[in-house]
C-alpha atoms as a PDB file:
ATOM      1  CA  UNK A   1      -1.501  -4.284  -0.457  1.00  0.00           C
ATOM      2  CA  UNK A   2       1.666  -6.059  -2.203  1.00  0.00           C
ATOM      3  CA  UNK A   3       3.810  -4.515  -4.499  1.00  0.00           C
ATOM      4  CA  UNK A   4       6.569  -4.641  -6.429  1.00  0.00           C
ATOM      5  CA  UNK A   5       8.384  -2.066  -6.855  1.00  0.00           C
ATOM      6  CA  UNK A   6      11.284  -0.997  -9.107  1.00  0.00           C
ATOM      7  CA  UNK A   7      13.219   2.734  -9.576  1.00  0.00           C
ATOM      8  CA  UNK A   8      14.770   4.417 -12.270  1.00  0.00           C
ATOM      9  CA  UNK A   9      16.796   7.570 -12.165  1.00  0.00           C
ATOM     10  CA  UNK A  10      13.394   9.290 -13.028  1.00  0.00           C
ATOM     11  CA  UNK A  11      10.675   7.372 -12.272  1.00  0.00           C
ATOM     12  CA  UNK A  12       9.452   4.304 -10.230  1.00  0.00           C
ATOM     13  CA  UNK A  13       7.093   2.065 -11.169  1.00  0.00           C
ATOM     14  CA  UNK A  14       5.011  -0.516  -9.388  1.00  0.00           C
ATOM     15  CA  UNK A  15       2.797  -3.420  -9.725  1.00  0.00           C
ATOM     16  CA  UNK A  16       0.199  -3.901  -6.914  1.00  0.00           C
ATOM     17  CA  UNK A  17      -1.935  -6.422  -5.722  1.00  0.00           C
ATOM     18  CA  UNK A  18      -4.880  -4.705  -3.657  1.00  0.00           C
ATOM     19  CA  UNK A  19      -6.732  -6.776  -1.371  1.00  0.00           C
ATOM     20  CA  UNK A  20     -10.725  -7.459  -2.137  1.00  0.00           C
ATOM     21  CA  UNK A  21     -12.835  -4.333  -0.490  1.00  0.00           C
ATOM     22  CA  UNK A  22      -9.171  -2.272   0.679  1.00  0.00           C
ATOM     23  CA  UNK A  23      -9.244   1.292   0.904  1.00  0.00           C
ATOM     24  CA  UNK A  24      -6.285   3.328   0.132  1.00  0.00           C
ATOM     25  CA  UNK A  25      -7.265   6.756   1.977  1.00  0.00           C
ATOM     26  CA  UNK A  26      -6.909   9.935  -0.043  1.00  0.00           C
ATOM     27  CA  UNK A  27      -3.348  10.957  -0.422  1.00  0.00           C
ATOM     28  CA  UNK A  28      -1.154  13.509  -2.564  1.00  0.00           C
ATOM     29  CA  UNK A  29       2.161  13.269  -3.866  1.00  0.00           C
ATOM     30  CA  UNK A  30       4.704  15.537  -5.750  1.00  0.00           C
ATOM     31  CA  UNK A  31       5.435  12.900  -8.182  1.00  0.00           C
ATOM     32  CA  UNK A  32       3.093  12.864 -11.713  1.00  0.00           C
ATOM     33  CA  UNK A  33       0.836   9.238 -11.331  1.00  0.00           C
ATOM     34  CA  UNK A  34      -0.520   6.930 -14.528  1.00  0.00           C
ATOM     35  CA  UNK A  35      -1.766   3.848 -13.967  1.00  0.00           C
ATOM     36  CA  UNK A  36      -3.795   1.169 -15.563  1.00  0.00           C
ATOM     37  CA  UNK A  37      -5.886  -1.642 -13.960  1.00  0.00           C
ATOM     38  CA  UNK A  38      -4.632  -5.183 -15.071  1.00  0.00           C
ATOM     39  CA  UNK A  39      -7.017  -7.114 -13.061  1.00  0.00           C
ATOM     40  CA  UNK A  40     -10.350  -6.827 -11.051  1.00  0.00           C
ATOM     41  CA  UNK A  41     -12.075  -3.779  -9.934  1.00  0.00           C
ATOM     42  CA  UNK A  42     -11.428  -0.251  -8.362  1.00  0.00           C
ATOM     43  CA  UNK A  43     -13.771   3.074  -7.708  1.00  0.00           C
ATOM     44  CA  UNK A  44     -11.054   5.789  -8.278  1.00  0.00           C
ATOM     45  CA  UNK A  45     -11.599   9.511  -7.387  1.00  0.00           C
ATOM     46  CA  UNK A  46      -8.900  12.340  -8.700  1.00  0.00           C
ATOM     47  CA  UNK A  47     -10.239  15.232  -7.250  1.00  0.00           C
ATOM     48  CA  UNK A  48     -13.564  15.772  -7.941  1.00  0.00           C
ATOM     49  CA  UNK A  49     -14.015  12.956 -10.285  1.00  0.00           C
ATOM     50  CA  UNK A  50     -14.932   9.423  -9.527  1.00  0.00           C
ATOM     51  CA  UNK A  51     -14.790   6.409 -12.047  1.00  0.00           C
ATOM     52  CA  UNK A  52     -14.825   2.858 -11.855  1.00  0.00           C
ATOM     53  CA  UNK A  53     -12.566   1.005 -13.237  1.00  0.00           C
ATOM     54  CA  UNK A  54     -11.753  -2.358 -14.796  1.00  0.00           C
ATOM     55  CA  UNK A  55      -9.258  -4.054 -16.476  1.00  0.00           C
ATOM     56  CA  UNK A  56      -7.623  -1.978 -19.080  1.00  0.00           C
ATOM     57  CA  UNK A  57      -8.798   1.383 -17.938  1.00  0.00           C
ATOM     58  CA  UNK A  58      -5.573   3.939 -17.199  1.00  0.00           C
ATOM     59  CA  UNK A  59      -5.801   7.097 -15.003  1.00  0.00           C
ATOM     60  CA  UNK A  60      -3.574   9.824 -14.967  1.00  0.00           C
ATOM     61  CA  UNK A  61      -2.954  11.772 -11.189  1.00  0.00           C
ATOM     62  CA  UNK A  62      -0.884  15.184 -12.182  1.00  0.00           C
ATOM     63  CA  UNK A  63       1.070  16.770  -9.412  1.00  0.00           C
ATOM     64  CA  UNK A  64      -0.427  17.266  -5.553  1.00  0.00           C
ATOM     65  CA  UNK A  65      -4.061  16.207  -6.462  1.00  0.00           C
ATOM     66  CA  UNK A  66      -5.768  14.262  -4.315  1.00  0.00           C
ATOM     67  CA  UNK A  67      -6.686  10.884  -4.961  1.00  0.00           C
ATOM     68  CA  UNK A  68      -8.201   7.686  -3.190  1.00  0.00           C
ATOM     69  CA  UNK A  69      -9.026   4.231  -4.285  1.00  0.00           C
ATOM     70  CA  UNK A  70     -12.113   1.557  -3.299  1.00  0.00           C
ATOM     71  CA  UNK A  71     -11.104  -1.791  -4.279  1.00  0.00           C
ATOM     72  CA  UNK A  72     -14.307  -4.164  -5.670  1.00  0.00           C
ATOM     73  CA  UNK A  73     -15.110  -7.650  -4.405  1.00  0.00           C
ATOM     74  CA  UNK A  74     -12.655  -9.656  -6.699  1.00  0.00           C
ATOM     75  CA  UNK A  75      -9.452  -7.318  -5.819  1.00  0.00           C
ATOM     76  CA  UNK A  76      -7.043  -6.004  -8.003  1.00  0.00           C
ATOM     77  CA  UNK A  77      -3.858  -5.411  -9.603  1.00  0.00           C
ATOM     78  CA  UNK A  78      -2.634  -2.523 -10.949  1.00  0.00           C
ATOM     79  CA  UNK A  79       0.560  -0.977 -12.347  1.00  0.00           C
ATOM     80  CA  UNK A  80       1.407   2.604 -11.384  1.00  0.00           C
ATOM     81  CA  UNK A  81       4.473   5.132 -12.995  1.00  0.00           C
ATOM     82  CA  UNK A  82       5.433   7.924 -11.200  1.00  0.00           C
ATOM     83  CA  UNK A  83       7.448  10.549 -12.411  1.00  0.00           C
ATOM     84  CA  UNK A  84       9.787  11.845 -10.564  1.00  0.00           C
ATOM     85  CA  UNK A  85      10.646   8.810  -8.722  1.00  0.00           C
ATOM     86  CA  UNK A  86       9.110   8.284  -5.610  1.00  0.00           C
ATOM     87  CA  UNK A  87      11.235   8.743  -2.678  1.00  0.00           C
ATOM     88  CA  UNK A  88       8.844   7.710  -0.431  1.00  0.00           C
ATOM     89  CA  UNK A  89       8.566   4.536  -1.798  1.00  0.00           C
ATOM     90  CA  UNK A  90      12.422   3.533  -1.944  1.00  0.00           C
ATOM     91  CA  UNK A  91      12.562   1.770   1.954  1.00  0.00           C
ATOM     92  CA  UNK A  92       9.719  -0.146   0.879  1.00  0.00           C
ATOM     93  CA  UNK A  93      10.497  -4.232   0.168  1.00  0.00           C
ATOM     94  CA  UNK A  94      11.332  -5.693  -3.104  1.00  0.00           C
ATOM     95  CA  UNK A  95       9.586  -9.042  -4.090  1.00  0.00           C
ATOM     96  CA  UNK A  96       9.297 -11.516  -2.252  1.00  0.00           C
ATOM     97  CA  UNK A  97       8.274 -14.922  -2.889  1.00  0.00           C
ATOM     98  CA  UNK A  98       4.739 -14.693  -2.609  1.00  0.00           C
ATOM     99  CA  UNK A  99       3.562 -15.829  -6.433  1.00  0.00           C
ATOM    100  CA  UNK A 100       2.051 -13.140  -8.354  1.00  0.00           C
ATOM    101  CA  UNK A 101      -1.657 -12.567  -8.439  1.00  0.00           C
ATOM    102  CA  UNK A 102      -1.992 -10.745 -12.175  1.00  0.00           C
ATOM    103  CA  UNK A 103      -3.144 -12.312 -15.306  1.00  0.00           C
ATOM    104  CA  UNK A 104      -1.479 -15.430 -16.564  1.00  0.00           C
ATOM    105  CA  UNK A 105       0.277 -15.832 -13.384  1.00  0.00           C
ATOM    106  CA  UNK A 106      -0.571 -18.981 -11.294  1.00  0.00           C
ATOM    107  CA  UNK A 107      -1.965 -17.756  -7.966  1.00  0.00           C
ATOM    108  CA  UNK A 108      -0.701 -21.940  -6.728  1.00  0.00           C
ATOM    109  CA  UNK A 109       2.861 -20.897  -7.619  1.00  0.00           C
ATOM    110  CA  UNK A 110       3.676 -24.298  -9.761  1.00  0.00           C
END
């Protein structure tokens, strides 16, 4: 996973480039998730429920539920909001140079 990451007083929110067939093992966090899928493929379960999900489709992760992700074939890239800001999150890099991977980005970097 790659993401870019950037934190308000109140929220943090990050783009992420998943690799093809990653896992991201269930998890819970204090801070309120949304999200949408910008590119590729994911198999998302919130508690109980699992959907798949494609470009466009959004989620919403309230407080301390569980939650993991399957990423599909192609990858993905999605952009998550948390609210409040994730703490966890604030040692982890900025950007580097690696070009992004989302749409109308060139994955060559010219």
């Amino acid at each position: 996973m790659h993401g870019r990451i950037v934190h308000g007083e109140r929220t943090t929110l990050g783009v992420l480039e998943l690799d093809p067939g990653s896992i991201v093992p269930e998890h819970q966090h204090e801070p309120e998730q949304l999200g949408m899928c910008l590119a590729g493929s994911l198999q998302f379960r919130v508690g109980e429920e699992t959907r798949e999900l494609g470009p466009g489709e959004t989620w919403s992760i309230p407080s301390n539920v569980p939650h993991e992700v399957h990423v599909g074939p192609e990858g993905a890239v999605v952009i998550d909001v948390f609210a409040p800001t994730r703490e966890d999150w604030r040692e982890a890099p900025t950007a580097d140079s690696r070009a992004p991977r989302w749409p109308g980005s060139d994955p060559a970097g010219v």
